[in-house]
Every structure is written in C-alpha cells, then in structure tokens.
Protein backbone atom coordinates (compact mmCIF):
# COMPACT_ATOMS: atom_id res chain seq x y z
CA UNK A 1 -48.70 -73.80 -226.53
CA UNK A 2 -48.60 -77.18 -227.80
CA UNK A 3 -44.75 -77.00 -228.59
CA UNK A 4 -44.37 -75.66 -224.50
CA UNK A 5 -46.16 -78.39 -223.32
CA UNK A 6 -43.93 -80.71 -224.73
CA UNK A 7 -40.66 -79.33 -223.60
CA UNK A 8 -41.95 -79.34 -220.01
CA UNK A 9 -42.68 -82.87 -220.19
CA UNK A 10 -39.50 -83.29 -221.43
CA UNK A 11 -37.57 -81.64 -218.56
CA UNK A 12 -39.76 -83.53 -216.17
CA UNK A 13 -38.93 -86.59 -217.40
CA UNK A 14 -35.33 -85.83 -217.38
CA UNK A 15 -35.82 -84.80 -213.58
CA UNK A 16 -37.21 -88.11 -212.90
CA UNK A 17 -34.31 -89.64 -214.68
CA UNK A 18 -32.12 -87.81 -212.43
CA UNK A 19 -33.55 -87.91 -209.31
CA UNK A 20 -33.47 -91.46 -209.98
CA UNK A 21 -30.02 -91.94 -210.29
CA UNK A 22 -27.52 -92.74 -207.26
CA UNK A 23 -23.93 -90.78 -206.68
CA UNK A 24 -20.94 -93.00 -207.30
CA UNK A 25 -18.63 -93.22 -204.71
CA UNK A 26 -18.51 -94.15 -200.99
CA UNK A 27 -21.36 -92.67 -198.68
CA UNK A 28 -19.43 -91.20 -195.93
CA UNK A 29 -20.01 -92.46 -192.51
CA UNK A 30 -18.61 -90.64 -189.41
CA UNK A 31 -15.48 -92.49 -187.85
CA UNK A 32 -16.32 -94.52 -184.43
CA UNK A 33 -13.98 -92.16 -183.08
CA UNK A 34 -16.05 -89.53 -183.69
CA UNK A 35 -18.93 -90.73 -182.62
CA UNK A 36 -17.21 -91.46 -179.73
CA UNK A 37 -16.37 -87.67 -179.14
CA UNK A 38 -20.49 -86.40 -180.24
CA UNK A 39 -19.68 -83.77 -182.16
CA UNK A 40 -22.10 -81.42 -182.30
CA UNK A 41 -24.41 -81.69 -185.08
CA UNK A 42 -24.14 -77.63 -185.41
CA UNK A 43 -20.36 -77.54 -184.30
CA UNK A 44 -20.69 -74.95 -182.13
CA UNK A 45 -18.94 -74.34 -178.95
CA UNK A 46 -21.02 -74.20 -176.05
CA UNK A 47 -21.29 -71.45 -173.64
CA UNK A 48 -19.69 -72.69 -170.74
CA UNK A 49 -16.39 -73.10 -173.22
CA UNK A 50 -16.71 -69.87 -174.26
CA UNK A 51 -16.78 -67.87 -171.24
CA UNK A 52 -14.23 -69.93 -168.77
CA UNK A 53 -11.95 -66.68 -168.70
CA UNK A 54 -14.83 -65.31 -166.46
CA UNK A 55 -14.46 -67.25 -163.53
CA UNK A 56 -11.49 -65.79 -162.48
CA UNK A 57 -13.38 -62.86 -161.87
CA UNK A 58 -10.73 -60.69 -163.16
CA UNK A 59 -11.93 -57.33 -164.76
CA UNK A 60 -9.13 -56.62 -166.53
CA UNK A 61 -8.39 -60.14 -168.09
CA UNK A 62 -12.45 -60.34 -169.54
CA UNK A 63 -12.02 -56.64 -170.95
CA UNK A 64 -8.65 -57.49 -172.51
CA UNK A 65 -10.49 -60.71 -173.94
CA UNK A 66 -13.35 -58.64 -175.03
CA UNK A 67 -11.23 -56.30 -176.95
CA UNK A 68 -9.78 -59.26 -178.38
CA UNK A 69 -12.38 -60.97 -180.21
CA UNK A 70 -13.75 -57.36 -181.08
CA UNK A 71 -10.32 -56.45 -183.06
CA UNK A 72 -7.99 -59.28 -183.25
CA UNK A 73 -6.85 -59.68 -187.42
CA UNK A 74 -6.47 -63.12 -187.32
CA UNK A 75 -10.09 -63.80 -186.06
CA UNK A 76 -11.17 -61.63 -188.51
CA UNK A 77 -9.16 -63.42 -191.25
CA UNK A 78 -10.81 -67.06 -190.31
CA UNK A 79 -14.64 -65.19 -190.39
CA UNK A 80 -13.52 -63.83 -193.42
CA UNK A 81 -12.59 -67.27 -194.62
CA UNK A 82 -16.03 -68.73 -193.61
CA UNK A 83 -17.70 -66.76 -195.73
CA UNK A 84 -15.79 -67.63 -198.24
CA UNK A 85 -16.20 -71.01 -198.18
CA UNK A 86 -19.74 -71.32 -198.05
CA UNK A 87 -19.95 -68.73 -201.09
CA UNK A 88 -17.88 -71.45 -203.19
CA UNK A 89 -20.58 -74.37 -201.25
CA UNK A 90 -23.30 -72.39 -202.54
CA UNK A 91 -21.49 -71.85 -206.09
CA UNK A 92 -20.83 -75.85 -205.74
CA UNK A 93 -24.46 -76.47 -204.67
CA UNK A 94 -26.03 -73.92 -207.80
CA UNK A 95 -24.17 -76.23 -210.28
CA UNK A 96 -26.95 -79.09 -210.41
CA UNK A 97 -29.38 -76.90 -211.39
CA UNK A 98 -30.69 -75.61 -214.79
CA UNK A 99 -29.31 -72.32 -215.80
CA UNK A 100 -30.80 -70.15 -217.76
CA UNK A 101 -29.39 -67.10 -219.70
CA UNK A 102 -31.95 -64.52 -221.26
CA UNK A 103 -30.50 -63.43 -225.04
CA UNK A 104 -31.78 -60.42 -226.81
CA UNK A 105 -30.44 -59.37 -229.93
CA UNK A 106 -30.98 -57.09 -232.78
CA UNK A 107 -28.98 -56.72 -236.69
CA UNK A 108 -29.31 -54.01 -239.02
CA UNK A 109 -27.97 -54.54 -242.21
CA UNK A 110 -28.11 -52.25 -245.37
CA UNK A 111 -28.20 -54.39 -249.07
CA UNK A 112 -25.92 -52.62 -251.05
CA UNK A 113 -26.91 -50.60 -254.09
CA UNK A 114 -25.30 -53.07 -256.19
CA UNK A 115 -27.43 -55.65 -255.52
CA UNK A 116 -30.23 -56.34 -258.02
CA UNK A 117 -33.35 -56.87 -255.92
CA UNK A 118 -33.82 -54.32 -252.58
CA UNK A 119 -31.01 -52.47 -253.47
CA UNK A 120 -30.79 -49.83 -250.84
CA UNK A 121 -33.09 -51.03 -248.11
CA UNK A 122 -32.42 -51.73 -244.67
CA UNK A 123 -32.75 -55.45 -243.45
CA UNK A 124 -33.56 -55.70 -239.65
CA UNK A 125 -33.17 -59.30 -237.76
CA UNK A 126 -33.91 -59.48 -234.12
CA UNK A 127 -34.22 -62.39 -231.59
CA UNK A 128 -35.79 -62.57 -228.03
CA UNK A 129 -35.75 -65.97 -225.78
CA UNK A 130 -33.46 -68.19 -223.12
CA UNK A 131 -30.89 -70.35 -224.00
CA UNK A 132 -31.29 -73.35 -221.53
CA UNK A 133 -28.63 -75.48 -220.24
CA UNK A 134 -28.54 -78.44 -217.58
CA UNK A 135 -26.02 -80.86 -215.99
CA UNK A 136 -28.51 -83.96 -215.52
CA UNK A 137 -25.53 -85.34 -213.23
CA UNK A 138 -26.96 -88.88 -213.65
CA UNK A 139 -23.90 -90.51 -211.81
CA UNK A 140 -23.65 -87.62 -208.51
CA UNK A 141 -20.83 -85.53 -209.80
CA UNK A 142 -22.16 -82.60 -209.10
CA UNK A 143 -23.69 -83.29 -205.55
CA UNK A 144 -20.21 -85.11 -204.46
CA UNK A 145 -18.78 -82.28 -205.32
CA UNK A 146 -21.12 -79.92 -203.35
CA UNK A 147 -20.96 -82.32 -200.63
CA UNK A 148 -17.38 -81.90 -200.46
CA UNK A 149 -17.48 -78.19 -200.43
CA UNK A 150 -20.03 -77.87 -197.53
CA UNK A 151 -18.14 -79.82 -195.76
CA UNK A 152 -14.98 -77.70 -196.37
CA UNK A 153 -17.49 -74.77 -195.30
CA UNK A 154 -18.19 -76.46 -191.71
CA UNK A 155 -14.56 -77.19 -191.37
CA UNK A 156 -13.89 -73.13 -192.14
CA UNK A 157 -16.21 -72.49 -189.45
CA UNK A 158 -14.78 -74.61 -186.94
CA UNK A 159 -11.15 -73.44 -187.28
CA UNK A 160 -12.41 -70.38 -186.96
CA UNK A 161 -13.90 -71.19 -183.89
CA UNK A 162 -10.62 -72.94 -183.53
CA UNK A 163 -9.09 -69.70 -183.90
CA UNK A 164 -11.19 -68.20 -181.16
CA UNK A 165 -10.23 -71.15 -178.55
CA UNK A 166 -6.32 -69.97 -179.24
CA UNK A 167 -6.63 -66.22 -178.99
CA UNK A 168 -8.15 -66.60 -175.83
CA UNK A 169 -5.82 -68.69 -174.47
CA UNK A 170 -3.00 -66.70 -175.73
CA UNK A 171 -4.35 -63.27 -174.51
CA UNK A 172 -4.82 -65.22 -170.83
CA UNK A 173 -1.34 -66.57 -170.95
CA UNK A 174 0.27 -63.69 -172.29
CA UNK A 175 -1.84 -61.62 -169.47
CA UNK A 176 -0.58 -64.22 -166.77
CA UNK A 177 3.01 -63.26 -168.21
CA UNK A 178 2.45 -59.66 -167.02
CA UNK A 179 0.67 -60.17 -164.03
CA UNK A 180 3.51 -62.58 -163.19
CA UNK A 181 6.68 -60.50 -163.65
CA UNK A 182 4.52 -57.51 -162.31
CA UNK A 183 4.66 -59.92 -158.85
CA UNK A 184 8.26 -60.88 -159.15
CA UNK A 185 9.05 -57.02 -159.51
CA UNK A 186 7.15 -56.31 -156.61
CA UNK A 187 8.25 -58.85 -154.26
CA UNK A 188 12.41 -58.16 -155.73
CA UNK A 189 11.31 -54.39 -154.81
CA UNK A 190 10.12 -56.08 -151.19
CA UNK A 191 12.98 -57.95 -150.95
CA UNK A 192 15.64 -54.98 -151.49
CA UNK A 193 13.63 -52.52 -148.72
CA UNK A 194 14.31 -56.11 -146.06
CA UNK A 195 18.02 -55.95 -147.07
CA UNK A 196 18.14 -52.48 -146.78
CA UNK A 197 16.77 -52.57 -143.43
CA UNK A 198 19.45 -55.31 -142.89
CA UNK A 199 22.09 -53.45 -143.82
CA UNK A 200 21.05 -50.26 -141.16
CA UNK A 201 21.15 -53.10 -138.62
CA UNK A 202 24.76 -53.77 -139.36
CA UNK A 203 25.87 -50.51 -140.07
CA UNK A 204 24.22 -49.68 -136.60
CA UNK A 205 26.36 -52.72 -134.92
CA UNK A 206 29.38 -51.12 -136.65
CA UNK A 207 29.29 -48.23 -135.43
CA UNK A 208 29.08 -50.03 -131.99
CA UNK A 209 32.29 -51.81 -132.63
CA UNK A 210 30.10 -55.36 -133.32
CA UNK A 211 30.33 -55.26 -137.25
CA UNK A 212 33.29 -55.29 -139.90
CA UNK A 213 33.43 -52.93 -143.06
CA UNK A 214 33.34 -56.97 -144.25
CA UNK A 215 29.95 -57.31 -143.13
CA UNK A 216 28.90 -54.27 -145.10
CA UNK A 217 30.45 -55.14 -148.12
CA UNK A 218 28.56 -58.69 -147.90
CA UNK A 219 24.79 -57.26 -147.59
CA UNK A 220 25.76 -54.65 -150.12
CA UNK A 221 26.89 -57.63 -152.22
CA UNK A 222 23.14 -58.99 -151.81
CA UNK A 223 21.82 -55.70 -152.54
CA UNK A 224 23.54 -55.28 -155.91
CA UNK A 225 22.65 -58.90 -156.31
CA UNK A 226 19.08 -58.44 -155.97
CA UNK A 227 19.07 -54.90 -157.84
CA UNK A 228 20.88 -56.85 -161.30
CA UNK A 229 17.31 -58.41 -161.32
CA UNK A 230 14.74 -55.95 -161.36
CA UNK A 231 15.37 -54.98 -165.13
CA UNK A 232 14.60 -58.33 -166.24
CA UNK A 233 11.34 -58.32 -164.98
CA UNK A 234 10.54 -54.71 -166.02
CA UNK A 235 11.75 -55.90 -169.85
CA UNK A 236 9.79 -59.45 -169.01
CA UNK A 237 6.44 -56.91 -168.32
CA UNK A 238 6.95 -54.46 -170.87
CA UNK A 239 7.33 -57.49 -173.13
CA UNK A 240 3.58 -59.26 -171.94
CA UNK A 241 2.05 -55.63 -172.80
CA UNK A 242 3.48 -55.23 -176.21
CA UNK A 243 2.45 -59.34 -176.91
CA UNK A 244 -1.34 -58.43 -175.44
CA UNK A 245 -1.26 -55.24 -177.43
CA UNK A 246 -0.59 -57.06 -180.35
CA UNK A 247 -3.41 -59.39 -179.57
CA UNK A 248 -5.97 -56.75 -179.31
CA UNK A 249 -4.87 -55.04 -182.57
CA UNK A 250 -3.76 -51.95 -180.79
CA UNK A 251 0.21 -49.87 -181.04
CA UNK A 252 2.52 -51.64 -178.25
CA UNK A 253 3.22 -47.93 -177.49
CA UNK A 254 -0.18 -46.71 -177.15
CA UNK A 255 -1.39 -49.33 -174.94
CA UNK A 256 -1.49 -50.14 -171.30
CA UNK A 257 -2.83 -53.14 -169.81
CA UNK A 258 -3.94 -51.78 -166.54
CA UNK A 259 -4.97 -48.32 -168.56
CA UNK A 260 -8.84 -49.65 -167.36
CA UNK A 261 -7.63 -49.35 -163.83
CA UNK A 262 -8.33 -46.51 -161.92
CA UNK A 263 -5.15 -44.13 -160.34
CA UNK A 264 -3.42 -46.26 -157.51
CA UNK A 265 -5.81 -49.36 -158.56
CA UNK A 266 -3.82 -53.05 -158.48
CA UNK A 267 -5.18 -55.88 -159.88
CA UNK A 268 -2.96 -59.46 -158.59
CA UNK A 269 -2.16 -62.49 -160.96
CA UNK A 270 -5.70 -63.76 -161.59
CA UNK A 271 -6.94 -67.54 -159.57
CA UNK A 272 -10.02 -69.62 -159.32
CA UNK A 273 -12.35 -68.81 -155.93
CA UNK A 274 -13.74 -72.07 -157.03
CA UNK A 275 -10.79 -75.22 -156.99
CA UNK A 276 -10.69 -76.74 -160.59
CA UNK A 277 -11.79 -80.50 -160.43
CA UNK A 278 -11.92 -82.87 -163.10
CA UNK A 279 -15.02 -85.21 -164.15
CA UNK A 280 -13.62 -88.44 -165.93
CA UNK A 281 -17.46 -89.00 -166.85
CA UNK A 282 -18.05 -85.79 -168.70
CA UNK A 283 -16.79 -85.97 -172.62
CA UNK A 284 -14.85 -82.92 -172.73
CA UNK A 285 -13.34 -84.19 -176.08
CA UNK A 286 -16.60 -82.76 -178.00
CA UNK A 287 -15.04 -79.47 -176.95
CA UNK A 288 -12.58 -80.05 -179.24
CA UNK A 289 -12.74 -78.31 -182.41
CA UNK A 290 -9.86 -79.08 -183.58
CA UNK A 291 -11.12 -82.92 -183.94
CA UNK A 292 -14.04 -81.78 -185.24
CA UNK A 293 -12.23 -79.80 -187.74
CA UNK A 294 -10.39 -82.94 -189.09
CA UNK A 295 -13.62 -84.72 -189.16
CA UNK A 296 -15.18 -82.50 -191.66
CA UNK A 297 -12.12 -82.71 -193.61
CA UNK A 298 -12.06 -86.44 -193.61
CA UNK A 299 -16.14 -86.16 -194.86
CA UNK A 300 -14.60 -83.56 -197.74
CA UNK A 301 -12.41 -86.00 -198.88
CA UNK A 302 -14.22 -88.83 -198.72
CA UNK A 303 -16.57 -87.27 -201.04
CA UNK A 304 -14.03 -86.06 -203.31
CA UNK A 305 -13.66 -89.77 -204.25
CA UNK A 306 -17.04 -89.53 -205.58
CA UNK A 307 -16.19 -86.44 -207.61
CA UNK A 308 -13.39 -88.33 -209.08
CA UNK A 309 -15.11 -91.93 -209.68
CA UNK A 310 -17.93 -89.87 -211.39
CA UNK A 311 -15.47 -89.15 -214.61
CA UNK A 312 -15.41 -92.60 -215.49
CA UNK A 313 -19.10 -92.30 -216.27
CA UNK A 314 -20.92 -90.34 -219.47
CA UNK A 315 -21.89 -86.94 -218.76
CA UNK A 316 -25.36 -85.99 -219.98
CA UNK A 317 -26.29 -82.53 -220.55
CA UNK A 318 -29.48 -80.82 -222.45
CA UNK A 319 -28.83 -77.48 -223.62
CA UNK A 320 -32.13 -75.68 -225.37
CA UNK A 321 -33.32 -72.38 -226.83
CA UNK A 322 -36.79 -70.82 -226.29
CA UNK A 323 -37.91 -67.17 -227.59
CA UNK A 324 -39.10 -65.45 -230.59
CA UNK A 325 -37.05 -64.49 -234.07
CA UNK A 326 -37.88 -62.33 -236.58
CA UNK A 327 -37.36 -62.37 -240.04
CA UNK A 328 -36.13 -59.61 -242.48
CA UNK A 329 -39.90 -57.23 -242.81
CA UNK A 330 -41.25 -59.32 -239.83
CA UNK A 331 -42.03 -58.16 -236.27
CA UNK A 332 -41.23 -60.54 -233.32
CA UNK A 333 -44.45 -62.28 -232.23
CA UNK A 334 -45.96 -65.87 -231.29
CA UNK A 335 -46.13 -66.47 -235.36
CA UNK A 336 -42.07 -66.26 -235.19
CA UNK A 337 -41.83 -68.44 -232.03
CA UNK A 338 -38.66 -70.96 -231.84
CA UNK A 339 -37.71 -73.52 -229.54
CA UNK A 340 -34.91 -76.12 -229.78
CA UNK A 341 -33.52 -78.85 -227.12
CA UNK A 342 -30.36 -80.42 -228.08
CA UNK A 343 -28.99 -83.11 -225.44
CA UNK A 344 -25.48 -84.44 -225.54
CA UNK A 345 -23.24 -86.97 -223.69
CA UNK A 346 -19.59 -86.82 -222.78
CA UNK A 347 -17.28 -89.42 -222.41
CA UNK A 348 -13.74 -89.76 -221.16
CA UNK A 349 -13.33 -93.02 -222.92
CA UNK A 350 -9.83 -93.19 -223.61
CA UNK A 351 -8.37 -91.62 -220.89
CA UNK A 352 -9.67 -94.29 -218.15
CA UNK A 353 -6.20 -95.17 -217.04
CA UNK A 354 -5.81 -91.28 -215.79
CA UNK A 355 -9.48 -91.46 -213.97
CA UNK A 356 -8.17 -94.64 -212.66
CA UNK A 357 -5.11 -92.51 -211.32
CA UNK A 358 -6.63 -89.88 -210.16
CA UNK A 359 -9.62 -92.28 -208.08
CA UNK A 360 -6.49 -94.00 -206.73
CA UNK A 361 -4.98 -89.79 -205.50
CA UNK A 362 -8.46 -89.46 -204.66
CA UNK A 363 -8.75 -92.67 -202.08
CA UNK A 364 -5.00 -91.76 -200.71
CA UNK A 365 -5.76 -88.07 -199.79
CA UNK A 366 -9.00 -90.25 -197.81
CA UNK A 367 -6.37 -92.47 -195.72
CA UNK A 368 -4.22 -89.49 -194.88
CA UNK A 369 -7.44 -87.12 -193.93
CA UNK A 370 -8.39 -90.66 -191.75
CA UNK A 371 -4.89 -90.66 -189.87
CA UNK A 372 -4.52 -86.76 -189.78
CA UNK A 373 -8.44 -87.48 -187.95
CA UNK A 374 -6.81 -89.85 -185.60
CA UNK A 375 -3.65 -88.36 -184.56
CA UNK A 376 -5.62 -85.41 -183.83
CA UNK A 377 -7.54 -87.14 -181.68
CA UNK A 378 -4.63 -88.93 -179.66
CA UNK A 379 -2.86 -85.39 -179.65
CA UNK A 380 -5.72 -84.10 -178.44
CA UNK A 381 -6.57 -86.69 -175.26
CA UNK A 382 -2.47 -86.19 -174.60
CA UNK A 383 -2.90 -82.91 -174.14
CA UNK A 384 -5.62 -82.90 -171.79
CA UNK A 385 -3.77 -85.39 -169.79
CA UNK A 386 -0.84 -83.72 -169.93
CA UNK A 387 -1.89 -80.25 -168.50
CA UNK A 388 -4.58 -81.73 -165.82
CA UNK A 389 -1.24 -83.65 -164.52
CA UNK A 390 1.05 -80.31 -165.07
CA UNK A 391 -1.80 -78.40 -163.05
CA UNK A 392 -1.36 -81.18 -160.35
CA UNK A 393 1.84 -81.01 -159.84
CA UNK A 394 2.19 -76.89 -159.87
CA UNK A 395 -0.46 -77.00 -156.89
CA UNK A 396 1.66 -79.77 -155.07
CA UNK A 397 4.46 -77.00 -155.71
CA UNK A 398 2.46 -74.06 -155.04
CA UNK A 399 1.49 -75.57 -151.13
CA UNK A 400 5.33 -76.79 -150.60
CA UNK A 401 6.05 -73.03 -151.57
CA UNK A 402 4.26 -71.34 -148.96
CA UNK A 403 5.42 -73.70 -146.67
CA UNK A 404 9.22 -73.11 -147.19
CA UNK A 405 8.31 -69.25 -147.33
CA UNK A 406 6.78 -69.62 -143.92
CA UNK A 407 9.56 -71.08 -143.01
CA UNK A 408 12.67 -69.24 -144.16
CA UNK A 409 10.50 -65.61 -142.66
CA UNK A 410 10.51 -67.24 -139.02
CA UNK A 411 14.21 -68.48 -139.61
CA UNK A 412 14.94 -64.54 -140.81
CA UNK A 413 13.43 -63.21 -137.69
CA UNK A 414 14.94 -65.35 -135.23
CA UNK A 415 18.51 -65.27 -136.71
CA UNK A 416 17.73 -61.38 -137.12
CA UNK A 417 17.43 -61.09 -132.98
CA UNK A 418 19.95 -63.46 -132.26
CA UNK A 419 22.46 -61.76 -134.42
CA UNK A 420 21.16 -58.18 -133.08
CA UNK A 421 21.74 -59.70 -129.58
CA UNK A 422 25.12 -60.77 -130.53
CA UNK A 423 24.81 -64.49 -130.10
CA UNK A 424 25.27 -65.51 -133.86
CA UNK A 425 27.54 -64.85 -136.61
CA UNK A 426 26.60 -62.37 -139.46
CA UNK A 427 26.88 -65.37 -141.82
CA UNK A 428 24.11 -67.02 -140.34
CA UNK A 429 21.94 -63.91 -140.63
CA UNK A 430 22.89 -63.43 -143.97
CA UNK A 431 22.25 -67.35 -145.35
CA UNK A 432 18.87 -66.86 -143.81
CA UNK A 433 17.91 -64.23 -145.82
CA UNK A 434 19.35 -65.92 -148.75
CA UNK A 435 16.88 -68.58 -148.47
CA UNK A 436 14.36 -66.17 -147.63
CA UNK A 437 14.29 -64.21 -150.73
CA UNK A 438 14.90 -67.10 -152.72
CA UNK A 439 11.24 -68.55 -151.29
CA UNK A 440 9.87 -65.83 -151.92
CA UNK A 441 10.79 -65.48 -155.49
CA UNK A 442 10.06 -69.01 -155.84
CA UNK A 443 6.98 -68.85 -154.78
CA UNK A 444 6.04 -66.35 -157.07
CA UNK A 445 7.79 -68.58 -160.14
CA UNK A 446 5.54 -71.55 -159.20
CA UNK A 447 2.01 -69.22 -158.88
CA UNK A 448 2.64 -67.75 -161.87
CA UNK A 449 3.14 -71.41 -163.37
CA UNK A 450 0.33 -72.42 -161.66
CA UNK A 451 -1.62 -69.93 -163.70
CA UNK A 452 -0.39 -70.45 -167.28
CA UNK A 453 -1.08 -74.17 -166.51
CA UNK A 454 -3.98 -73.66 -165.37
CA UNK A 455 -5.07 -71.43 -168.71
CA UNK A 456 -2.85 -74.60 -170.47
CA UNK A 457 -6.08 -76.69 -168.91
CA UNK A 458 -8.98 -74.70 -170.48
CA UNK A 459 -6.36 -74.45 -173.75
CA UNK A 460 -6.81 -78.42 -173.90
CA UNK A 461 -10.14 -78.58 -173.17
CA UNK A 462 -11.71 -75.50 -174.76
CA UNK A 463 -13.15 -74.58 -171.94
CA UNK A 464 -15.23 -77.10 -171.92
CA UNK A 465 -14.24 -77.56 -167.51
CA UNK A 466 -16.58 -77.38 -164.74
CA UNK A 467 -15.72 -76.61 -161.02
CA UNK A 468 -16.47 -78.51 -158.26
CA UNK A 469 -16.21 -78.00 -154.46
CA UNK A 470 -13.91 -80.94 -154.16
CA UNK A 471 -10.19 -79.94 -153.83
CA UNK A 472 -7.85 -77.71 -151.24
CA UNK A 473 -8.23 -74.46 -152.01
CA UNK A 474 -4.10 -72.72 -152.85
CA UNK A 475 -3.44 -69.17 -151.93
CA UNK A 476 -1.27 -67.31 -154.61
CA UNK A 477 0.95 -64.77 -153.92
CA UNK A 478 -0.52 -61.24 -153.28
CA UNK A 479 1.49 -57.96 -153.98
C-alpha cells in the first residue's frame, strides 16, 4: 500500500512539473485581417447563406439542390474527410496523456530429466500488472502538435462547407444553362412560326403578281437560317441536364430535369420577385469560407513551428510497471507484488544544425500560409466586386433589351402593313424582321446572363446577400 502511495505521489509531482511548463514556439494570434472579416468562432455558415437558392421561388431549382447535397460524391468525400481529420486531432490530442497497457502472461517449462535436482517437474512462471508509459512533454511538443491538428480539423470542416457553397452554385448555374437554352429554343421555335407566316404573306402577293420567286427564295433563306440554330440549343440543353445529372449523382440518361413537373407543366429561367441590393455596411466577407479556411491553415502552421522548435529541447518520459509475479511453486498474490518506474530523457544533441533547418522549413511554410491567407482575402473582395458590377451592368443590358425588342416588334408590324399595302419594298420588310429576331434572341442571351451573374453574386458572397426594396424591378423573358 505503502509502495502505491509513493508512485502516486510521484506521478503527481510529475503532473505539476508539467503543467508547469510553457510550449515553445509562437502563440498564434489571428491576423488583423481576420479579425477584420469576424470569423465565426464555430465557422459555420449561417442560414440566410445557406438557403439563398430559395428566393427565387423556383420548385424545381430547390429540389434539384436538395437532391444535391443528399447525393453529390464530392460532398460526401469532404464529410468524409472531416471525420478524418478530427480522428487524427483526437489521436494528436490522446498523445499527452499516460498510456497504459495491461500485460498478462504465463510460462510452463518442464526441467529435463537430466538435470540433477527436480528432474522431471513442471516449472510454472506467470505475471499480471500494467506497464505505464508517459510523454511529460515539458517543452509543448505534444500540445503544438495537437494544436496544429485541430486546427487542420476546423479547416476540413470549412472546405467542406466550402464544398457545399460550390455545388450549389454550380447546380444553379448549370440549371440557369438549361433553363436558358430551353428559352432560346423556344423563342428560335417563335421566331420560325413569324417567318413562316411571312413567307404565306409573300407567297400570297405572288400569286397576285406583287412578289418575285426572289422574294421567296430570300425568307426561305431566313428560314433555313433560323432552322441551322435550333440544334445548338437542343445539344446546349441536353448538355445542362447531363452536367446537373452529374451533380446530383444520378445516370445523364436516366434523368430529367423537369421529370418533377407535372404533364404540360413549364417552369421559366428562374429571377428574384425581390430586386437584389447591396449593403456596403454589412461584412459579407465572414461568409467567406474560403478565408476562413486559410486562416485555420495559417493557425496549423504557425503551431507547427512549435512542434519543430520543441526538438531542440530534452524529451522526458517515465515508463513503469505495476502487477503481481510469481515465482516457480508460488501463486500470484500481494506477497509477489512488483512495481518499477524508470524515467528517461532524450536528446537530439548533435543534430541541432538539422532542428535548426527544419525550425527555419517550419517558419517558411508560416510566411507562405500568411500570404496564401492574404491573397485569399484580396481574391476574395475582387470577386465580390467583380460580380456585384457584372450584375450591374447585365440589368443595364437586360432594360436596353426590352427596349430594342419593343422596338424592332412595332417596326415589324408597321413595315409588315406597309409592305402588304404595297407601299414598301420586300427588303425593308425583311431587314425588319432581321432585327426583330435578333432582339429577341438577344434578349434572351442577356436574361440568361443576367441569371448566371446573378448566381456568380451569391457564388462570391456565399449567400451571405440580403434584399432590399430599393432598385427597378427587370422583367426576364417568359416562354
């Protein structure tokens, strides 16, 4: 009892030694930058940048987005690699603590008849304790070293939700894609039935003795024209389907992105009831988790310094063994109780030069996790810039747009009468319905830009928008 006492006063003195001690290395402090940005002390998106695909009050787009983040691979792959990470943290974190491995053994051994004494008889040895060992980590190996690996964990976690911020930006986009050349098929389909109608016009004057077979050969020209197009966008659809199908895990051939729809159901190129408006005083860069996924790499390696300055210290260990062993005739029991402790130090001493080295690696993967941190950042506020200016300028577009198509339709329909009435050329009719169709393409171009812009907005900013009552409201095309 005596003999236990002692070894637990021993350990707790070596736990005050420890506790006692301070980690090498520099204490990592959170860039001004950063603090700047507020990341989130849990680093978790918040809801509002989560569910931005909803206010577009699209079914389709939130189901497709659902399915998504139910079956999407690489999502999977990044949760996958959370949990992986903070397995090795919690490996990391285990290290600093005593281990102990319980040892139970038994030997039979028979002294052979040759022998002069106990010749014959079987000998029996058997043993029964825990072999003790412990890292005292007097200089903060150890906890650098778990320090470096939670933070590795957090960083895991954020590029996954990283991951998340992409996938549903690229299922958006790639569903604005379809939704797009779905409207440019439908308006080239539009567009052929008004040149069709055209061309009865002049085959009607022709047979008056107004029109030339030239005349007919012109619209028909147009027609063709017009006709060379509509594959393009059927491939351009077909092609948005197969990219969304491989976003939500599912065969290209087996999926349909309208199959949610109901028979003779149309759903239009998704917009905003609500006009998007920027807040310069809101700190959407928090959104970011991207930054904040540099930032916890920056903290990993700045602790990894610590791991590495560390080595040029002793390392001081205390391995032990308590338990029972028998002797040859004896029985295990307290009268056969054995204990050692044996501690024992480490040194590196002559390869200092190398630690030296590898402090000096140490410190340089710091500066480039500091300038990877920064660029991020500056990338980052570019790219918010950048799309909130693209958006801009597609909306100037988009109202310039409907004006021309308003436009070149009343242009159509007067040169349409005044050619029917026979007081302008055929060429004149047939220019205006050049730049007719050409609007109305055009118009379709810039909504569907309009759109991927728009998603290129909450791409930026993670969502993290609000939407104000602030800003002309832009009609998109409609099928």
């Amino acid at each position: 009892m005596r003999k236990t006492l002692r070894l637990t006063a021993i350990s707790m003195a070596l736990a005050s030694l420890l506790f006692g001690c301070a980690s090498v290395g520099p204490s990592y402090a959170a860039p001004v930058t950063a603090n700047l940005v507020q990341l989130p002390a849990e680093y978790k998106a918040a809801d509002k940048a989560q569910l931005w695909w909803q206010q577009f009050n699209d079914p389709v787009l939130s189901q497709l987005i659902e399915k998504a983040l139910l079956n999407n691979q690489t999502l999977a792959a990044a949760e996958a690699n959370v949990k992986r990470a903070y397995a090795a943290f919690e490996d990391s974190d285990n290290d600093a603590l005593p281990r102990m491995d319980i040892t139970a053994s038994q030997q039979n051994n028979q002294v052979p008849d040759s022998a002069a004494q106990n010749a014959g008889q079987i000998q029996r040895q058997a043993n029964l304790g825990g072999a003790l060992s412990w890292d005292l980590d007097l200089f903060g190996k150890l906890r650098r070293a778990a320090e470096a690996a939670n933070a590795r964990a957090q960083g895991a976690e954020l590029a996954w939700q990283e991951a998340k911020v992409q996938l549903l930006a690229q299922v958006a986009a790639s569903y604005g894609d379809y939704r797009g050349a779905e409207l440019r098929l439908s308006v080239a389909e539009q567009n052929l039935g008004n040149l069709r109608r055209t061309k009865q016009i002049i085959l009607a004057r022709r047979d008056a003795g107004f029109a030339s077979d030239l005349e007919i050969s012109r619209i028909d020209a147009q027609i063709y024209q017009l006709q060379s197009t509509i594959p393009q966008f059927q491939f351009a659809k077909a092609q948005a389907n197969a990219t969304i199908a491989a976003l939500v895990a599912q065969p290209a051939e087996q999926f349909a992105v309208d199959g949610s729809l109901l028979k003779g159901e149309k759903q239009s190129l998704p917009e905003l009831n609500t006009p998007l408006s920027f807040a310069n005083q809101h700190n959407y860069l928090k959104f970011r988790t991207d930054v904040a996924v540099a930032e916890r790499e920056l903290a990993a390696s700045t602790a990894d310094i610590g791991v590495a300055t560390a080595e040029l210290y002793p390392e001081v260990s205390v391995s032990g063994f308590l338990g029972f062993i028998s002797s040859p005739g004896l029985s295990l029991g307290s009268q056969n109780e054995a204990w050692s402790i044996a501690p024992s130090l480490r040194w590196q001493a002559t390869e200092l030069s190398s630690i030296q080295a590898r402090i000096r690696g140490a410190e340089a993967e710091q500066q480039m996790a500091f300038a990877r941190f920064q660029q991020t950042v500056f990338d980052a506020l570019a790219q918010m810039q950048t799309s909130l200016h693209g958006y801009k300028t597609s909306r100037e577009q988009q109202l310039s747009a409907q004006q021309q198509v308003a436009a070149t339709e009343q242009a159509v329909q007067l040169t349409r009468a005044q050619y029917e009435a026979g007081t302008t050329e055929f060429l004149e009719l047939l220019d205006a319905e050049r730049e007719w169709l050409a609007a109305r393409d055009q118009q379709v171009v810039l909504s569907a830009q309009s759109f991927q812009r728009l998603v290129s907005i909450y791409r930026a900013f993670a969502g993290g928008l609000e939407l104000e009552q602030n800003t002309p409201q832009i009609a998109l095309v409609k099928e």
